[in-house]
N, C-alpha and C. Protein backbone atom coordinates (compact mmCIF):
# COMPACT_ATOMS: atom_id res chain seq x y z
N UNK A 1 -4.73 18.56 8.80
CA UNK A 1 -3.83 18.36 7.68
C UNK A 1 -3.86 16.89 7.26
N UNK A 2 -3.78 16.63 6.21
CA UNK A 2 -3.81 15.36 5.83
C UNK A 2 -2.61 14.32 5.72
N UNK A 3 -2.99 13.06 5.44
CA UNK A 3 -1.66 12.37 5.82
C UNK A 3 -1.74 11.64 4.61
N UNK A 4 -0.64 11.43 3.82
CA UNK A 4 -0.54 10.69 2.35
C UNK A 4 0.51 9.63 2.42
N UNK A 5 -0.23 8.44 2.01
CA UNK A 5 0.49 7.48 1.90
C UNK A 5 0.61 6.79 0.96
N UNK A 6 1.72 6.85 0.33
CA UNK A 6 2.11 6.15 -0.88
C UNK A 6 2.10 4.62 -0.95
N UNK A 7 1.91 3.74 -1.86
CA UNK A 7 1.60 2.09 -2.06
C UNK A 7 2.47 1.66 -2.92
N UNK A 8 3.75 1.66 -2.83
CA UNK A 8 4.42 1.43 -3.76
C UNK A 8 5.67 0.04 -4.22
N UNK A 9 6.02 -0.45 -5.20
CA UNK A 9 6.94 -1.65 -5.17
C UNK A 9 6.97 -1.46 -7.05
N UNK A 10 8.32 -1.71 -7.48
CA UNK A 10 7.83 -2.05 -9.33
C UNK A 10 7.77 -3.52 -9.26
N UNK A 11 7.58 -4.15 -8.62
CA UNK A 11 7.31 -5.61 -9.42
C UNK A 11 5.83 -5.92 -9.38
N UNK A 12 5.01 -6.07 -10.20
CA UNK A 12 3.62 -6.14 -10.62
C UNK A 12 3.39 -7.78 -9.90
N UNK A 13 1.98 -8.11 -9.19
CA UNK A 13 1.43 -8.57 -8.74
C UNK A 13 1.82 -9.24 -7.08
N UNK A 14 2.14 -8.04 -6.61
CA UNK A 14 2.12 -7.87 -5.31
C UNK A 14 0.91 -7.68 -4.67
N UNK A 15 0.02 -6.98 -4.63
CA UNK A 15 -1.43 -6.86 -4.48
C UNK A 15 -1.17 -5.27 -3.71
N UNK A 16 -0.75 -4.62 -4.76
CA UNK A 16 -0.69 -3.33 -4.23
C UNK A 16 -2.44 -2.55 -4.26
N UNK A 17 -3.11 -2.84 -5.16
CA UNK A 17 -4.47 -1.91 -5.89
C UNK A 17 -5.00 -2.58 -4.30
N UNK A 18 -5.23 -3.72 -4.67
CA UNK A 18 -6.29 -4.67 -3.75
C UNK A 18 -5.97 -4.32 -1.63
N UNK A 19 -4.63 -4.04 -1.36
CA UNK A 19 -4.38 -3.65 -0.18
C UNK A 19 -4.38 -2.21 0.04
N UNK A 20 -4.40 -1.54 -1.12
CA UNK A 20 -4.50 0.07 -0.97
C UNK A 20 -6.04 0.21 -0.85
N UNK A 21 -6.86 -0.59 -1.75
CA UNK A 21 -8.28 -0.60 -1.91
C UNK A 21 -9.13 -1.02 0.09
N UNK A 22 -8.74 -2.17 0.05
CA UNK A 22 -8.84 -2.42 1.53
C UNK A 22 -8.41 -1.47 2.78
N UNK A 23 -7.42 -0.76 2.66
CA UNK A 23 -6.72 0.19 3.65
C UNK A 23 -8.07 1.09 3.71
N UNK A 24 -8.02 2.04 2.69
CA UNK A 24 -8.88 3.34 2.25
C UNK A 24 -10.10 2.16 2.97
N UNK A 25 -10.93 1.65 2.28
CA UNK A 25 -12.31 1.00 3.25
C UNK A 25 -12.39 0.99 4.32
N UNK A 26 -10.87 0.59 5.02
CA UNK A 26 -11.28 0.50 6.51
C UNK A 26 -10.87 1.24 7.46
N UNK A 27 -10.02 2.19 7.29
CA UNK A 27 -9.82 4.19 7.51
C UNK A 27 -11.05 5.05 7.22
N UNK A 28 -12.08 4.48 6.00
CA UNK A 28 -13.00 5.76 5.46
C UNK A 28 -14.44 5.58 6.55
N UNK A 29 -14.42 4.37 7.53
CA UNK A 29 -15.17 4.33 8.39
C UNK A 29 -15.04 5.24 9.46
N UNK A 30 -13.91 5.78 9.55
CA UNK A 30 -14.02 7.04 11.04
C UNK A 30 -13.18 8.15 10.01
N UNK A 31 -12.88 8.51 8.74
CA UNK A 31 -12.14 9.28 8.25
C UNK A 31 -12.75 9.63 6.88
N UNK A 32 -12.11 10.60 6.78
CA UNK A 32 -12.43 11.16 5.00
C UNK A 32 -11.09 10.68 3.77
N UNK A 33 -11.27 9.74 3.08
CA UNK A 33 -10.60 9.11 2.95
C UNK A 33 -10.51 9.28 0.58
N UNK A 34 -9.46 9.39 0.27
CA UNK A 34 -9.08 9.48 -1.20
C UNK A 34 -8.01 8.16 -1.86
N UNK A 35 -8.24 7.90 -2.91
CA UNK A 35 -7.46 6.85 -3.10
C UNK A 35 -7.23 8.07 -4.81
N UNK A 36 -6.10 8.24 -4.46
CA UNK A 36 -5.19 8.48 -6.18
C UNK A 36 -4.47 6.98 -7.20
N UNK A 37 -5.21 7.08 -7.87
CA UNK A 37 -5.22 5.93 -8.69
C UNK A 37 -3.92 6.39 -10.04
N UNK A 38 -2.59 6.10 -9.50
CA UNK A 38 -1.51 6.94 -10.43
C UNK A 38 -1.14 5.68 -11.43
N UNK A 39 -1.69 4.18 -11.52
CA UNK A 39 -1.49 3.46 -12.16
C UNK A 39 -2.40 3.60 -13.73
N UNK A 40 -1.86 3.53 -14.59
CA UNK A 40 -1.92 3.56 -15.82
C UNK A 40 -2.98 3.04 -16.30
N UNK A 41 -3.22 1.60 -15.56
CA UNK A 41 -3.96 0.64 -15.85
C UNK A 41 -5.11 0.88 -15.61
N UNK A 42 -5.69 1.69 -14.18
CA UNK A 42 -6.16 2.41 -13.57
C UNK A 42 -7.49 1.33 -12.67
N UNK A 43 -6.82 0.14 -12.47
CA UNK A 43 -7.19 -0.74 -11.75
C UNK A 43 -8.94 -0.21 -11.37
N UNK A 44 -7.98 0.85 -9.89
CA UNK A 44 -8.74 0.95 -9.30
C UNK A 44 -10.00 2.42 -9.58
N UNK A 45 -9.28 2.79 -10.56
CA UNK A 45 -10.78 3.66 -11.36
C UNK A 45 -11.60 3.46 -11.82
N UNK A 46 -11.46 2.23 -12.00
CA UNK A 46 -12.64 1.65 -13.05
C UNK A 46 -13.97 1.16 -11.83
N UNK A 47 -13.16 1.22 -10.84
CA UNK A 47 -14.17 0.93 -9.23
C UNK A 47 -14.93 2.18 -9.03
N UNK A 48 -14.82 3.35 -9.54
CA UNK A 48 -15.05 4.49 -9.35
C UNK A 48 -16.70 4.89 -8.79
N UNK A 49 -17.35 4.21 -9.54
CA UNK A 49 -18.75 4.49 -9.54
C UNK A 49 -19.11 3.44 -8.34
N UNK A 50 -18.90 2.47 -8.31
CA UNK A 50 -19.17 1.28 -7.05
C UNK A 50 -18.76 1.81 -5.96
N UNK A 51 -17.62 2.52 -5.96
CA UNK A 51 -17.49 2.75 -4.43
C UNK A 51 -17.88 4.16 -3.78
N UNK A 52 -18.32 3.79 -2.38
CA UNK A 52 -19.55 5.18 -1.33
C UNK A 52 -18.81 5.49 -0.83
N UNK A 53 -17.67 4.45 -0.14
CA UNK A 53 -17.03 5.05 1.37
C UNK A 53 -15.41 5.77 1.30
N UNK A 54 -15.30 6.13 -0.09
CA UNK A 54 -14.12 6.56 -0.20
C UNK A 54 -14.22 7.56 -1.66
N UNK A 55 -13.07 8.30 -2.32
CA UNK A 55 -13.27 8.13 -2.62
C UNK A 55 -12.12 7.78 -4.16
N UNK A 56 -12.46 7.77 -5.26
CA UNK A 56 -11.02 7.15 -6.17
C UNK A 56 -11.17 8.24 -6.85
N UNK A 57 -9.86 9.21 -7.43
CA UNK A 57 -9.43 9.98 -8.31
C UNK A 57 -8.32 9.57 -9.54
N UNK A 58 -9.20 9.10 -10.43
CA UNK A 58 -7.95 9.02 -11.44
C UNK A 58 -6.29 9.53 -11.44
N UNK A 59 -5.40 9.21 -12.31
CA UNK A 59 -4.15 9.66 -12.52
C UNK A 59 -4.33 11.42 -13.18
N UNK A 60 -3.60 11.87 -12.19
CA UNK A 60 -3.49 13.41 -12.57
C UNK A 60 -2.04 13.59 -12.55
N UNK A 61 -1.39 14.82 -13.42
CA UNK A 61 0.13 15.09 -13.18
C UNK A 61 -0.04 16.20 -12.37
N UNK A 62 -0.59 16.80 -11.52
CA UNK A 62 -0.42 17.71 -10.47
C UNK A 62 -0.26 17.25 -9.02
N UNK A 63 0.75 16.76 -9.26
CA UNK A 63 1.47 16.23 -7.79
C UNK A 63 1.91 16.97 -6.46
N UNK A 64 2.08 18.16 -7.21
CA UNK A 64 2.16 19.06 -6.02
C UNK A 64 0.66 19.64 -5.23
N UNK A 65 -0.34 19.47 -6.21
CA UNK A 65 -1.62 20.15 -5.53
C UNK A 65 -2.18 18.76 -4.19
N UNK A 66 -1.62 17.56 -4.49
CA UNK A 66 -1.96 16.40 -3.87
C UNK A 66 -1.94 16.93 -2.20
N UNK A 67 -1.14 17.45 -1.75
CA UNK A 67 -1.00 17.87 -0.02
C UNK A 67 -2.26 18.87 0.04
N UNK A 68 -3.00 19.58 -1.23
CA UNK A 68 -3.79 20.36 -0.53
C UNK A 68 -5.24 19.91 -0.67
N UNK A 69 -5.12 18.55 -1.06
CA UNK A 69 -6.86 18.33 -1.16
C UNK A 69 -7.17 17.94 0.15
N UNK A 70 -8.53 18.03 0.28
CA UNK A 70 -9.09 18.12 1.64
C UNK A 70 -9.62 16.41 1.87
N UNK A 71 -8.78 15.95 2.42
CA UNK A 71 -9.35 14.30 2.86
C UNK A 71 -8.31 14.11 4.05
N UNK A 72 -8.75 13.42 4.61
CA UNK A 72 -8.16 13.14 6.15
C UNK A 72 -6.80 12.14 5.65
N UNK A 73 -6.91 11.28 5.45
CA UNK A 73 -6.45 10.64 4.39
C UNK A 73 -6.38 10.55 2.94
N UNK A 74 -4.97 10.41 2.24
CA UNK A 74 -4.75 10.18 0.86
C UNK A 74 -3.87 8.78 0.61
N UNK A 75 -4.67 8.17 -0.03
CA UNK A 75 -3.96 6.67 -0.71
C UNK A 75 -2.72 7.04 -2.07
N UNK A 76 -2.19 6.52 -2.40
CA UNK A 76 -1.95 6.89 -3.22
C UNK A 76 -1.07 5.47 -4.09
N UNK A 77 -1.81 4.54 -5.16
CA UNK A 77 -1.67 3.69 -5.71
C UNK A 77 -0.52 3.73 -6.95
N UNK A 78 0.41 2.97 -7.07
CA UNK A 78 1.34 3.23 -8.35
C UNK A 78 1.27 2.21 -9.13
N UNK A 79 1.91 2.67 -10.01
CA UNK A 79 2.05 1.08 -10.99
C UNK A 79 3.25 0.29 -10.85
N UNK A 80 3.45 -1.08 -11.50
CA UNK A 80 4.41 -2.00 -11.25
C UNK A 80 5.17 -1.43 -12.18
N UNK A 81 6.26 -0.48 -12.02
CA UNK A 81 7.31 -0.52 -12.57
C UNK A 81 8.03 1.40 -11.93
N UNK A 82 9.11 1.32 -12.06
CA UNK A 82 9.51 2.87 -11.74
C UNK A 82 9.00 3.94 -12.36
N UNK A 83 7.99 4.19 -11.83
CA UNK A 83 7.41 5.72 -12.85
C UNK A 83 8.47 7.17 -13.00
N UNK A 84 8.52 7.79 -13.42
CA UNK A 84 9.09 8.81 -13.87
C UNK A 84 8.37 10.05 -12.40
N UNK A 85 7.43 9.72 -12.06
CA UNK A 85 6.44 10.75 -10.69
C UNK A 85 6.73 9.60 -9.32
N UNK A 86 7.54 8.26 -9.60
CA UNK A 86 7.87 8.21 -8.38
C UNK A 86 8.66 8.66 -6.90
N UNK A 87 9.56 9.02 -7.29
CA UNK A 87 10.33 10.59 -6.82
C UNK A 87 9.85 11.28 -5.94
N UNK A 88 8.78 11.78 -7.10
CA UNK A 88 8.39 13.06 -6.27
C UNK A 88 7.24 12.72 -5.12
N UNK A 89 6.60 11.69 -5.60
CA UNK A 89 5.39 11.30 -4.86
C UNK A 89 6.14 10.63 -3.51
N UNK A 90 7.00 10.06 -3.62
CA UNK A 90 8.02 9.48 -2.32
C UNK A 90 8.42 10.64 -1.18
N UNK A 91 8.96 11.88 -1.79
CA UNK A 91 9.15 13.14 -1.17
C UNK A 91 7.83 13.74 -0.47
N UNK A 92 6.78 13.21 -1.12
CA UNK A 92 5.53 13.73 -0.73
C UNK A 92 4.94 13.52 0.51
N UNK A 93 5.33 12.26 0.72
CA UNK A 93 4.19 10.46 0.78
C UNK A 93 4.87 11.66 2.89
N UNK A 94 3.72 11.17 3.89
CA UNK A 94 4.24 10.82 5.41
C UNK A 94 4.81 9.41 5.41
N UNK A 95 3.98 8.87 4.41
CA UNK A 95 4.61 7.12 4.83
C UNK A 95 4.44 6.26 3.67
N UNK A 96 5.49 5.82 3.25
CA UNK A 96 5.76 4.92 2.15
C UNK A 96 5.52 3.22 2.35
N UNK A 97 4.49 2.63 1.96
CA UNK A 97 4.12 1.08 2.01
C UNK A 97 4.60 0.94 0.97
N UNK A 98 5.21 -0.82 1.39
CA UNK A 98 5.74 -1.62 0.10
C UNK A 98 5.10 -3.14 0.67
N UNK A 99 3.98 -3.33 -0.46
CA UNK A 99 3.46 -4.59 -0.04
C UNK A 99 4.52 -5.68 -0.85
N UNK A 100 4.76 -6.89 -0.29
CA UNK A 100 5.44 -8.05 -1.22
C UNK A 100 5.40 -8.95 -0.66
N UNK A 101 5.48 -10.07 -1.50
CA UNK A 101 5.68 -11.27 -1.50
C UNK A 101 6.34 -11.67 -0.74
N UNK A 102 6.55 -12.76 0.08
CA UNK A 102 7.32 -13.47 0.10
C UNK A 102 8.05 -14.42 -0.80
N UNK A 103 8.98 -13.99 -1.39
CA UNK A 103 9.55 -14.83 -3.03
C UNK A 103 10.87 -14.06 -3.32
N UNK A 104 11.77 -14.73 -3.76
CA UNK A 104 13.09 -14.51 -3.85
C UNK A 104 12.96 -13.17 -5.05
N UNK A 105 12.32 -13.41 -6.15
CA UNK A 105 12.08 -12.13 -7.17
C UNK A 105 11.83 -11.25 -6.70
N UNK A 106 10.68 -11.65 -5.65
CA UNK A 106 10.20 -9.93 -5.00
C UNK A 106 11.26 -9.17 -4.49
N UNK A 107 12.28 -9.73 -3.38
CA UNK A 107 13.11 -9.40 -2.78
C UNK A 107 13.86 -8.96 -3.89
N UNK A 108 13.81 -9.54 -4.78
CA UNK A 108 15.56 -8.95 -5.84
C UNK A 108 14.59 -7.14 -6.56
N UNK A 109 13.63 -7.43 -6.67
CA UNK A 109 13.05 -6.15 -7.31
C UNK A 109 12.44 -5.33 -6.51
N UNK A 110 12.52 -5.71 -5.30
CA UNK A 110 11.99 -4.35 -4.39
C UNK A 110 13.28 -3.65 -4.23
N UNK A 111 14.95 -4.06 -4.78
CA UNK A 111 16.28 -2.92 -4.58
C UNK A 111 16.03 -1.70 -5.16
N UNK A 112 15.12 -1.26 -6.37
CA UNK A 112 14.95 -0.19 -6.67
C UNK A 112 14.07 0.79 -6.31
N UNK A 113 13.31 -0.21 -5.53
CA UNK A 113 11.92 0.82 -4.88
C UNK A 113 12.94 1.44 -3.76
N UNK A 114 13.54 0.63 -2.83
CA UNK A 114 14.08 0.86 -1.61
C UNK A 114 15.63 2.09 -1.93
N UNK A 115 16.28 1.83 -2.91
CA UNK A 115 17.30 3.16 -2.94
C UNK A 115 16.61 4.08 -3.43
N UNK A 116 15.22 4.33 -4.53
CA UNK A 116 14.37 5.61 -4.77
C UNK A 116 14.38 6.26 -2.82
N UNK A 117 13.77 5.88 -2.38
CA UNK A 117 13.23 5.77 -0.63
C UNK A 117 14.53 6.28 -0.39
N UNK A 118 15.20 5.78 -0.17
CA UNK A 118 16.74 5.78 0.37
C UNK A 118 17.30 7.49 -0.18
N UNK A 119 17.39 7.51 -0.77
CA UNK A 119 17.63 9.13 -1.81
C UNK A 119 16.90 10.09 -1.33
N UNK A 120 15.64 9.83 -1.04
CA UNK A 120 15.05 10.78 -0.70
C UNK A 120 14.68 11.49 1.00
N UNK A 121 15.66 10.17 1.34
CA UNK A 121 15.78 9.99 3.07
C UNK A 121 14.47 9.95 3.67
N UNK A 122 13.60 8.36 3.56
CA UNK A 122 12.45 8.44 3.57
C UNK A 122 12.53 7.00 4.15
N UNK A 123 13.77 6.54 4.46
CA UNK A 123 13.56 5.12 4.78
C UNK A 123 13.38 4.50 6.41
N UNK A 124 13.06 6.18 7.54
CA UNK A 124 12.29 6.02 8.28
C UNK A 124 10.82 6.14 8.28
N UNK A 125 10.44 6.76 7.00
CA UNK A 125 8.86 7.00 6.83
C UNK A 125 8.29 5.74 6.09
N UNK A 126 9.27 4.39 6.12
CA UNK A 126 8.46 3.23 4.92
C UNK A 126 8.36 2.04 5.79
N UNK A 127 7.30 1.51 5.21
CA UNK A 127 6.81 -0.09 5.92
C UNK A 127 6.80 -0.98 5.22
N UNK A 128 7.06 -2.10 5.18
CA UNK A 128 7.36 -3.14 4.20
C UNK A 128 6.14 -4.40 4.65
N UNK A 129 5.55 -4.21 4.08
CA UNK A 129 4.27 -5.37 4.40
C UNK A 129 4.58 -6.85 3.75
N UNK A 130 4.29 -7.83 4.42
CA UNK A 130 4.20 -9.15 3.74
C UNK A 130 2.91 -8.98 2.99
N UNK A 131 2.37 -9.29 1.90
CA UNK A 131 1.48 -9.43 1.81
C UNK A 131 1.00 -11.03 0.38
N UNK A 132 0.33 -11.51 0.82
CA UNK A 132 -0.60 -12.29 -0.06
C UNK A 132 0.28 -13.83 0.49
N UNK A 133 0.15 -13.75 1.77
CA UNK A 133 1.13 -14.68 2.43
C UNK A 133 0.46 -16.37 2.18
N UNK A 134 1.86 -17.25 1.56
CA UNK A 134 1.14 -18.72 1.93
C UNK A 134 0.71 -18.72 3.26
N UNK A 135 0.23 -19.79 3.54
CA UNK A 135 0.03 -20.53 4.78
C UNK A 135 1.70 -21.85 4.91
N UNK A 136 2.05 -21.31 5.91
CA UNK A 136 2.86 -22.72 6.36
C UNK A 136 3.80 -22.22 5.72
N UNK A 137 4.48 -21.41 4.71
CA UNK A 137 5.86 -21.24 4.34
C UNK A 137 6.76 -20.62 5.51
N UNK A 138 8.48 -21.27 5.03
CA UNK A 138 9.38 -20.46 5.90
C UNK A 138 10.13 -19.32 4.88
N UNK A 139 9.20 -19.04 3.63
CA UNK A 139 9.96 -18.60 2.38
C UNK A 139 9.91 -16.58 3.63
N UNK A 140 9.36 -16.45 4.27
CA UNK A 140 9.17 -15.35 4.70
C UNK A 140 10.22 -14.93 5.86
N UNK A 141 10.63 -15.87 6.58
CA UNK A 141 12.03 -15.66 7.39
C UNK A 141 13.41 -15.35 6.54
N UNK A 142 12.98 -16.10 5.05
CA UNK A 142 14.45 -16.09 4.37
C UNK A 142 14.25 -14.76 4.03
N UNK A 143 13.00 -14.22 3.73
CA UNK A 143 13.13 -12.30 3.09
C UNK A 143 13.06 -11.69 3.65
N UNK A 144 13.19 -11.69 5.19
CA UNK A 144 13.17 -11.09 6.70
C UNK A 144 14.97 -10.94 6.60
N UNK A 145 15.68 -11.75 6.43
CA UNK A 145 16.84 -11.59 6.53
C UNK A 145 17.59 -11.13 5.09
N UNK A 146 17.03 -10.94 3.77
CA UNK A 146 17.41 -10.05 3.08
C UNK A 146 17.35 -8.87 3.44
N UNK A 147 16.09 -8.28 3.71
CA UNK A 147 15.86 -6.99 3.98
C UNK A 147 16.93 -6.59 5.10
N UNK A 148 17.33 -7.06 5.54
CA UNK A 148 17.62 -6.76 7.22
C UNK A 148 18.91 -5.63 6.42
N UNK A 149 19.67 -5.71 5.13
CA UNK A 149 20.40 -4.88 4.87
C UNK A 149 20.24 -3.55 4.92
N UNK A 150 18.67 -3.18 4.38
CA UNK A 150 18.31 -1.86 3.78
C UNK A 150 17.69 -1.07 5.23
N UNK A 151 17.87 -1.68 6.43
CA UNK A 151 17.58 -1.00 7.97
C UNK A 151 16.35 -0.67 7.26
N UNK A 152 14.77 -1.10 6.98
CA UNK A 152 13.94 -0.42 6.52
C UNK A 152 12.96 -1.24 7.87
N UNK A 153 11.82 -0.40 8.15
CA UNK A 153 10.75 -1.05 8.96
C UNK A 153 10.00 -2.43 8.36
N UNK A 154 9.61 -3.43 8.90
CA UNK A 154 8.40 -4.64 8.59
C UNK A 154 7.36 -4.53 9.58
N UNK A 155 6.32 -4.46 8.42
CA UNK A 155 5.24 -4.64 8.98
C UNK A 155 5.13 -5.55 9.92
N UNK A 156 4.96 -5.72 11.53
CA UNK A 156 4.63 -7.31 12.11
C UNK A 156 3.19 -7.91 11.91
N UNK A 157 2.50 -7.20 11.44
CA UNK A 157 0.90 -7.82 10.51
C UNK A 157 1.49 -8.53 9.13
N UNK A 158 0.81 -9.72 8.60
CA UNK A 158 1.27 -10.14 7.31
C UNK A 158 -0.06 -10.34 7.10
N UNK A 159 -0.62 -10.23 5.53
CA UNK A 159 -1.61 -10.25 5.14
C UNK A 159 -1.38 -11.70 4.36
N UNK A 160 -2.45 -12.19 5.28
CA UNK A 160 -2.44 -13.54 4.12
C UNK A 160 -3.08 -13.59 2.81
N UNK A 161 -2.35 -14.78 2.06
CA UNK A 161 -3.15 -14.92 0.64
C UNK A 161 -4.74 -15.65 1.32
N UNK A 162 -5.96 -14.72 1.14
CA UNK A 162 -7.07 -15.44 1.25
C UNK A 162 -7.86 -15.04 0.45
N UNK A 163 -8.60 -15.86 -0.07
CA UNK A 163 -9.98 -14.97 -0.78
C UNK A 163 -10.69 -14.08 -0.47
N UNK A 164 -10.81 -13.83 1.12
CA UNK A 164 -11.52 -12.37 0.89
C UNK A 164 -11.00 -11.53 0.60
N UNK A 165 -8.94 -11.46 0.63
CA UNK A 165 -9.10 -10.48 0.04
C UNK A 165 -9.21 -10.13 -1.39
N UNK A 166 -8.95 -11.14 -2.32
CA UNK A 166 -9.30 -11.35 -3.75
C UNK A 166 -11.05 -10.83 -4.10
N UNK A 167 -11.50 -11.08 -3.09
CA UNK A 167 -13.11 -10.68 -3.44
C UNK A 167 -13.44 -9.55 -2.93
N UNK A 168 -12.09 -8.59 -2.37
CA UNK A 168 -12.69 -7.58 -1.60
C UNK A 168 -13.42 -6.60 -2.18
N UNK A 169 -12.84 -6.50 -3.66
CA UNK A 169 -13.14 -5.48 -4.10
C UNK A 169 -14.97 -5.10 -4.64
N UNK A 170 -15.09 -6.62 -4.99
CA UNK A 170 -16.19 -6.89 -5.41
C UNK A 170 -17.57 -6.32 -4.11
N UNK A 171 -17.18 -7.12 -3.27
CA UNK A 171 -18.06 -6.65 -2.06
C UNK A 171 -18.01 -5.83 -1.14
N UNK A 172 -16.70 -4.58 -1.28
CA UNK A 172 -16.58 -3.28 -0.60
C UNK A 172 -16.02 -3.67 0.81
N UNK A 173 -14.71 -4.78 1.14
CA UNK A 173 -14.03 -4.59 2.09
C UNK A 173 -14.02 -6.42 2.25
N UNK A 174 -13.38 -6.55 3.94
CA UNK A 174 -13.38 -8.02 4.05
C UNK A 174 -14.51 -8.39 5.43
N UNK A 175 -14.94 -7.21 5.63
CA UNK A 175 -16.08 -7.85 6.98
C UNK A 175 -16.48 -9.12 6.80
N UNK A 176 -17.04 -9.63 6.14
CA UNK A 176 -17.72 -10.70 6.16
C UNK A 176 -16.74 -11.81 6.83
N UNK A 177 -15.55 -12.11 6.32
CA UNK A 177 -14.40 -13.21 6.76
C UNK A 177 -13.55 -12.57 8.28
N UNK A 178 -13.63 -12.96 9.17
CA UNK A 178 -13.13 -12.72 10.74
C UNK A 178 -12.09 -12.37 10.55
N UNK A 179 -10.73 -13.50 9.98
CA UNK A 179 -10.11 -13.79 10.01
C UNK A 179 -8.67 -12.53 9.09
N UNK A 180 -9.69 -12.16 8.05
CA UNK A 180 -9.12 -11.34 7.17
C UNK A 180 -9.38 -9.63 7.73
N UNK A 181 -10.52 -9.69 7.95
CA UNK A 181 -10.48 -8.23 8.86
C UNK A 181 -9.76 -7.77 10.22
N UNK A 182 -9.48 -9.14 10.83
CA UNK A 182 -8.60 -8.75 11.73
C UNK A 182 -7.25 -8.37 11.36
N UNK A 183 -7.03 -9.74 10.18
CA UNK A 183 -5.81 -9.13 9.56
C UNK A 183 -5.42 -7.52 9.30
N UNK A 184 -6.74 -7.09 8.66
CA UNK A 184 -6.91 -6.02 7.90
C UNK A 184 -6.60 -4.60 9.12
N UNK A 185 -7.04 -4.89 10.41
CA UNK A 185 -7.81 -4.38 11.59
C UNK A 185 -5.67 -4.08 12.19
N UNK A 186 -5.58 -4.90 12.38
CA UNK A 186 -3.88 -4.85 12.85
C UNK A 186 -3.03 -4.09 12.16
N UNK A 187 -3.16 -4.25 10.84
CA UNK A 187 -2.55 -3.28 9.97
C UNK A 187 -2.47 -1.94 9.44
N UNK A 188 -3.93 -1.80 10.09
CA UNK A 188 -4.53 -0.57 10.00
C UNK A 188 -4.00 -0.02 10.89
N UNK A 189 -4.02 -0.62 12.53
CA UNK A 189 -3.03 0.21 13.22
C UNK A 189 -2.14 0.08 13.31
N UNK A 190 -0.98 -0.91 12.68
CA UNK A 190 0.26 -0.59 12.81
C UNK A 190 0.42 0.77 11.89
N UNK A 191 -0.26 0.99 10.84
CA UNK A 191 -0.03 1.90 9.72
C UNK A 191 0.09 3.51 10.97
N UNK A 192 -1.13 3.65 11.58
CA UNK A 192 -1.88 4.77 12.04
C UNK A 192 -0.59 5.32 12.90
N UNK A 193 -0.32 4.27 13.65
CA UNK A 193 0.46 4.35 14.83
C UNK A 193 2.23 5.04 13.79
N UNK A 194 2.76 4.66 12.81
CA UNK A 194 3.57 5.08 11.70
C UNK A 194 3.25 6.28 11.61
N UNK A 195 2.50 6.80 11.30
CA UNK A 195 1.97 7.88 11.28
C UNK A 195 1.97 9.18 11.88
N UNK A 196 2.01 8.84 13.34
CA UNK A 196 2.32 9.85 14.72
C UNK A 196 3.70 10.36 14.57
């Protein structure tokens, strides 16, 4: 049976496409792996033809057929803002990711991702990732202790801001940089281990 995991936050440039894109790469090495591309923009469709090891399905409104496609894994990418299919795809999801910032905005606009979650009694199935982290900030302890209201899980992997992962897409993952695949490598199993 497959396991679907939703990528979700409305505040736009979190690096939701680019960490959903990376996840699916480095799951589709021992797994059968789908990325649903429900963003508008369709980021990550336009990758469609470039990428072998996974694979990307445009935005479809058949949300309910999503549990029966056959992939070991399902990604499932949204856009920056509350969709009208977020709901249901939350009800769907085994496990709800919310990549963000460390930044006082992020924190004020992830309240609506987190009561959608909350409603749907899903706020043991969600992970809250740091992602696109400075180096050297303490801006990430101060949004450690916002969150601490909404009892929601944190990722203990933080994905730093680095260029590989900005270039991941281009070159089909972050192998090449140590530093970023391990990142990548930790997160992967904190995710897996969520999962059980």
């Amino acid at each position: 049976m497959s396991k679907t995991i939703l990528v979700t936050h409305q505040k736009g440039g979190v690096g939701k496409s680019t960490l959903t894109f990376n996840l699916a790469q480095n799951i589709s090495k021992n797994a059968k792996v789908a990325v649903l591309d429900f963003d508008l923009q369709g980021s990550l469709s336009q990758l469609k033809e470039l990428v072998t090891d996974f694979e990307i399905i445009p935005f479809k409104d058949e949300i309910d057929d999503i549990p029966k496609l056959d992939y070991d894994f399902i990604f499932i990418d949204t856009p920056p803002y509350l969709s009208n299919h977020l709901p249901k795809l939350i009800a769907i999801a085994d496990l709800v990711i919310i990549p963000t910032k460390a930044g006082i905005l992020d924190l004020l606009a992830i309240k609506g991702t987190l009561e959608l979650i909350e409603d749907a009694n899903k706020t043991a199935d969600t992970l809250v990732v740091f992602n696109m982290i400075k180096a050297n900030t303490t801006l990430t302890i101060d949004i450690l202790i916002g969150l601490e209201e909404y009892n929601v899980k944190i990722a203990n992997t933080h994905i730093s801001d680095l260029v590989a992962f900005t270039r991941s897409v281009l070159v089909k993952g972050v192998k090449n940089d140590k530093n970023a695949q391990k990142q990548l490598d930790k997160l992967t199993r904190e995710i897996l281990r969520s999962l059980i």
